[in-house]
Protein backbone atom coordinates (compact mmCIF):
# COMPACT_ATOMS: atom_id res chain seq x y z
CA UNK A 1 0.00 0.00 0.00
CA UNK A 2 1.35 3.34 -0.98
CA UNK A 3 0.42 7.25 0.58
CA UNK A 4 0.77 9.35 -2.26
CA UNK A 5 0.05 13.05 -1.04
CA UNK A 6 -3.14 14.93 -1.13
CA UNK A 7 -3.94 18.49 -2.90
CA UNK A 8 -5.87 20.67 -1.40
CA UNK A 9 -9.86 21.95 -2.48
CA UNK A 10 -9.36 25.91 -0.77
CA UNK A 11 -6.24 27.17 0.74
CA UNK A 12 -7.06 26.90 4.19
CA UNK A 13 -6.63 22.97 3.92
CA UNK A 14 -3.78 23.39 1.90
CA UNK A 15 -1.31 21.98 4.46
CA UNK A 16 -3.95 19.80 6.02
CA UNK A 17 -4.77 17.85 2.88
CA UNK A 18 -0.99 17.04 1.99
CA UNK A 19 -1.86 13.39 3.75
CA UNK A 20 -3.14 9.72 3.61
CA UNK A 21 -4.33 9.04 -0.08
CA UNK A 22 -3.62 5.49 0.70
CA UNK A 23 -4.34 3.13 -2.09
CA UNK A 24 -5.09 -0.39 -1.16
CA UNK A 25 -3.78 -2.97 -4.20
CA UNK A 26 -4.39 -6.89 -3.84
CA UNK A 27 -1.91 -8.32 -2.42
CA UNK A 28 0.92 -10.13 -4.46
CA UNK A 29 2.11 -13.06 -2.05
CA UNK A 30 5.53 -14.00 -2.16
CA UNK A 31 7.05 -17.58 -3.36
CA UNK A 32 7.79 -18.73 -0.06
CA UNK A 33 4.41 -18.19 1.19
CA UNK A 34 2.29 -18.29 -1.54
CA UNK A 35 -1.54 -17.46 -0.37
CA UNK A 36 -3.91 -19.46 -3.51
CA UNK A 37 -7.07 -17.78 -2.51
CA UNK A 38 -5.32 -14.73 -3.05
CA UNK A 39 -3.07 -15.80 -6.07
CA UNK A 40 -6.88 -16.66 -7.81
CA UNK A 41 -7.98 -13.14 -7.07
CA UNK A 42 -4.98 -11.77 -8.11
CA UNK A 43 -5.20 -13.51 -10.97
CA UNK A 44 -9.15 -12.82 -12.00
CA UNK A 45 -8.08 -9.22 -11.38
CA UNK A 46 -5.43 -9.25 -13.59
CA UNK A 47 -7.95 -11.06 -16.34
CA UNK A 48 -10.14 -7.96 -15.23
CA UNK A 49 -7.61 -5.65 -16.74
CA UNK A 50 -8.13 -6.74 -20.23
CA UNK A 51 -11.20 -4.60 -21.61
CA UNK A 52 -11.34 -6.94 -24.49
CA UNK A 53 -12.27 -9.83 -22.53
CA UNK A 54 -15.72 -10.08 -22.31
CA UNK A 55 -16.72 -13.15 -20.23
CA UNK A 56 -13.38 -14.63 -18.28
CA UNK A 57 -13.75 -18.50 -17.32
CA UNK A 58 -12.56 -20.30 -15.01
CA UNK A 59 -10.56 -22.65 -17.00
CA UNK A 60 -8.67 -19.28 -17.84
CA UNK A 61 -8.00 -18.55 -13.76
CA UNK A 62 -6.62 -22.20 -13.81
CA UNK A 63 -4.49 -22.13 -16.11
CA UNK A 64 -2.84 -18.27 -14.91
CA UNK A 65 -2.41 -20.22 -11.56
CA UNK A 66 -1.89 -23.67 -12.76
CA UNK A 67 -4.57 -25.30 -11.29
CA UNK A 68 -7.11 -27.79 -12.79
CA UNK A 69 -10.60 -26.32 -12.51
CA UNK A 70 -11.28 -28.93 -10.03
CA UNK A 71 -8.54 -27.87 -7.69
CA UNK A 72 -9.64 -23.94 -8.14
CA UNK A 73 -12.91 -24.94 -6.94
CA UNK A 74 -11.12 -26.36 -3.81
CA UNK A 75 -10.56 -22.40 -2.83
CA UNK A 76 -13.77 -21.16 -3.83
CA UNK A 77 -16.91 -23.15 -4.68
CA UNK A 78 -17.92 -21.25 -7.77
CA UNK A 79 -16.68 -18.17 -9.94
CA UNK A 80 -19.37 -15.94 -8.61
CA UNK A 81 -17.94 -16.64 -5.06
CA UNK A 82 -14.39 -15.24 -6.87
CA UNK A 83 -16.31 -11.95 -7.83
CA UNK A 84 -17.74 -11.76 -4.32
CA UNK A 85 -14.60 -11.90 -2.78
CA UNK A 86 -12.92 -9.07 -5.10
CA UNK A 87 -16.00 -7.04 -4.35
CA UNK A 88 -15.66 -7.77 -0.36
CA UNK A 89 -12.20 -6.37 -1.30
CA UNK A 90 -13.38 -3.09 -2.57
CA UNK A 91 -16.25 -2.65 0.05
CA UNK A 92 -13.60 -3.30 3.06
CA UNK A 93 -10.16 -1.49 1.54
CA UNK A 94 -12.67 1.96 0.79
CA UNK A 95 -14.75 2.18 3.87
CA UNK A 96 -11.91 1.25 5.88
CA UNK A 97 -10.22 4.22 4.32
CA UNK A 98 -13.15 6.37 4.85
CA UNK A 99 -13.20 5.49 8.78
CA UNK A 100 -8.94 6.87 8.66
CA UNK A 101 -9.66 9.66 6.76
CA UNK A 102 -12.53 10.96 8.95
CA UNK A 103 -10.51 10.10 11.97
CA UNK A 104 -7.58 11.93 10.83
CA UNK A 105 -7.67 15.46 12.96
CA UNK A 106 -4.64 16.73 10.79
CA UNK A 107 -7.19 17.55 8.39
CA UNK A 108 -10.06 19.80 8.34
CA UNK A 109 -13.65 19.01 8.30
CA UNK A 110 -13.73 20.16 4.31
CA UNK A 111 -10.15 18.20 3.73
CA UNK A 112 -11.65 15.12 4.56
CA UNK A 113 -14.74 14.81 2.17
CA UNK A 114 -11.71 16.33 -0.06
CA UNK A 115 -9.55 13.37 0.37
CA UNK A 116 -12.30 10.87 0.47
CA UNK A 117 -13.20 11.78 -3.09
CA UNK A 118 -10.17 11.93 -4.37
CA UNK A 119 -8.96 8.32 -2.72
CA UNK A 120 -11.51 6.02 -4.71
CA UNK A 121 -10.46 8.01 -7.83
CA UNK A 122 -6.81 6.25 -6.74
CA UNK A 123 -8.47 3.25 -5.59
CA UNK A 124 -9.61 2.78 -9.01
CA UNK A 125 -6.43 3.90 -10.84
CA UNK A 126 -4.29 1.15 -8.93
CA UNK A 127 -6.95 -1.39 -9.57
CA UNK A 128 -7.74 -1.12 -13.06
CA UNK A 129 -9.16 -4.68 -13.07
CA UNK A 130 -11.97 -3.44 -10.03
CA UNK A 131 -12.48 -0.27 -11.39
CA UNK A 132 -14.49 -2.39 -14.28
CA UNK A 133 -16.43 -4.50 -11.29
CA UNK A 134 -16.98 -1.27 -9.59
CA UNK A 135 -18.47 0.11 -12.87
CA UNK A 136 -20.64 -2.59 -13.51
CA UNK A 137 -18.76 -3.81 -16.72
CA UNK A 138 -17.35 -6.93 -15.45
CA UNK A 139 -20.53 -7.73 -13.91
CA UNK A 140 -22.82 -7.69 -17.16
CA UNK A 141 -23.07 -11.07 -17.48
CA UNK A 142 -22.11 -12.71 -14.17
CA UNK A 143 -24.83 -13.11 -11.24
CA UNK A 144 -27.41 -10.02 -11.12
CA UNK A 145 -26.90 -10.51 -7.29
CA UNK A 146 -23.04 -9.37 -7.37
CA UNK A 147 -24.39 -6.16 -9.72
CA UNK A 148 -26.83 -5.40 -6.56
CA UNK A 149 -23.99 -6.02 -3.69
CA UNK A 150 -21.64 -3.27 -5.87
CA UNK A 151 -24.51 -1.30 -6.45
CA UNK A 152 -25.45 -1.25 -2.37
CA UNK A 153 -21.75 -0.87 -1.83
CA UNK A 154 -21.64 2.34 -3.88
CA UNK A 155 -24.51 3.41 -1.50
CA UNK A 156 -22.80 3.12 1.18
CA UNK A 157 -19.77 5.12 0.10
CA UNK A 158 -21.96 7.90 -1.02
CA UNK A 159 -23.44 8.15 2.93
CA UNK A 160 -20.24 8.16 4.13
CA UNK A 161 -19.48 11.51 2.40
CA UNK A 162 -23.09 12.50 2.86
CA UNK A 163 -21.41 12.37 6.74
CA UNK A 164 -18.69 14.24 6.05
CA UNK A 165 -20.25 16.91 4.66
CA UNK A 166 -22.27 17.45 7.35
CA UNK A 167 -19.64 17.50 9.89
CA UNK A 168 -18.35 20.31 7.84
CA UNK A 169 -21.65 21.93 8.11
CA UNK A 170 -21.75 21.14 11.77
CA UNK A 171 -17.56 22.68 11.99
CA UNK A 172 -18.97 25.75 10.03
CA UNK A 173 -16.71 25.29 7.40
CA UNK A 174 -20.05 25.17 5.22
CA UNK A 175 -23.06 27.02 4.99
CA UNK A 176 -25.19 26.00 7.64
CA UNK A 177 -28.52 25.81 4.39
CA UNK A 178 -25.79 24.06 2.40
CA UNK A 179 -27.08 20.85 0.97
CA UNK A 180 -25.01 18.03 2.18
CA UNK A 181 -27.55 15.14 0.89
CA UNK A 182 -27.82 16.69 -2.34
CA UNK A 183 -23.68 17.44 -2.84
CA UNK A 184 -23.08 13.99 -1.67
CA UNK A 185 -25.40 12.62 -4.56
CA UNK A 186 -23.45 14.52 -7.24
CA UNK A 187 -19.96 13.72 -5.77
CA UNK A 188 -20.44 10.48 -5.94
CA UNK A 189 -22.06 10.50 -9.73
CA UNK A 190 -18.76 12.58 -10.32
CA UNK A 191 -16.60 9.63 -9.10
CA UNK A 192 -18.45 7.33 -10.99
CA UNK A 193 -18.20 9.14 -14.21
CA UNK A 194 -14.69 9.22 -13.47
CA UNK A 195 -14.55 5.54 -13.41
CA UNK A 196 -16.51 5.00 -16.44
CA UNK A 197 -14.80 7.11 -18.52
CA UNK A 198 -11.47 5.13 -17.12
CA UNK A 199 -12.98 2.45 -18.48
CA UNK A 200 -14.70 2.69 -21.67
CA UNK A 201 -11.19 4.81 -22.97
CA UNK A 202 -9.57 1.40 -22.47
CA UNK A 203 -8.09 2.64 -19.38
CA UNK A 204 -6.26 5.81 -21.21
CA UNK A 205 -7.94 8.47 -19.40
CA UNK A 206 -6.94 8.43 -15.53
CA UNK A 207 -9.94 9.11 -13.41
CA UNK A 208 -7.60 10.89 -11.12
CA UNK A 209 -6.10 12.63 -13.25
CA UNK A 210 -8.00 16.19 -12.19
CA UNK A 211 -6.58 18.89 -10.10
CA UNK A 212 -7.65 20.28 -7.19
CA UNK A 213 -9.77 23.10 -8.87
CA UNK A 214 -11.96 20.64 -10.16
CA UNK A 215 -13.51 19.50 -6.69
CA UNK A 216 -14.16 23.41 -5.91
CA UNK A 217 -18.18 22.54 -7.15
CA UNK A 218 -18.46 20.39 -4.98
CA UNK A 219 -17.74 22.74 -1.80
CA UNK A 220 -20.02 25.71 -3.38
């Protein structure tokens, strides 16, 4: 996991919001202690990363990890169970982030809904292969049931800015009529955007790829 620094959405935070952007990336066991539930996610995540690969199978996982398909099942009983697991991934590394980042008194009130957006913009540039399950795209034709879990998932991270901004309203760093329900809505259709236009440009345009000035709407 790496902490690359923060820039800031008004000048007041400036020095506040140099911090914790950490981006969470699967983790890549070593040879002497190889991990093969997380060598399969690894590897599915990997697969992910290939926009030209519509359906992946898992005879393909298998093979990347030199398995038979009867031995893959051995870790998890089905390839839906795979995609749950990469999307437990997402829904733990983000909110876990989100609980740090609101935590962190370094920052101010406005830094921290600041940072939150800006850190699953990261998340997703690290992790090309989630930002497609996070997106929906690698999901088209797998269970409708793992579409609904990201979907709730992306719910969840949208009410934990819809927090944030209000303990900026509550810190008087906002308006005290300003809309945090409403803000939180649009910041997270931003993100999203972001994400989708990651992905449908084959991965060419970097959702975080914005400066600072661009997050100034969503503090207005």
């Amino acid at each position: 996991m790496t902490e690359p620094s923060a820039g800031a959405p008004a000048e007041k935070t400036q020095t506040a919001a140099e911090p914790k952007r950490p981006v969470v990336r699967l983790p890549r066991p070593g040879r002497a202690h190889r991990n093969r539930r997380a060598d399969i996610l690894q590897t599915l995540a990997e697969l992910l990363q290939d926009p030209n690969c519509e359906r992946i199978t898992t005879a393909q996982i298998a093979r990347k990890v030199n398995l038979s398909e009867g031995a893959l099942y051995r870790y998890f009983p089905s390839k839906g169970a795979m995609f749950d697991a990469l999307i437990e991934f997402i829904e733990t590394s983000l909110l876990d982030l989100f609980a740090r980042i609101r935590e962190d008194k370094s920052l101010s009130a406005v830094a921290r809904v600041q940072v939150m957006i800006t850190v699953m913009l990261d998340f997703a540039d690290a992790n090309r292969g989630l930002a497609r399950v996070m997106t929906g795209h690698a999901l088209v034709k797998e269970d409708p049931r793992l579409s609904e879990r990201m979907n709730h998932i992306i719910d969840k991270l949208e009410m934990g800015l819809r927090q944030a901004y209000r303990e900026a309203v509550l810190a008087r760093e906002l308006p005290a009529d300003f809309n945090a329900d409403g803000r939180a809505s649009l910041a997270m259709n931003w993100v999203l955007g972001r994400l989708l236009r990651f992905v449908v440009t084959d991965f060419r345009t970097r959702p975080n790829g914005v400066s600072a000035v661009a997050l100034t709407p969503f503090f207005e």
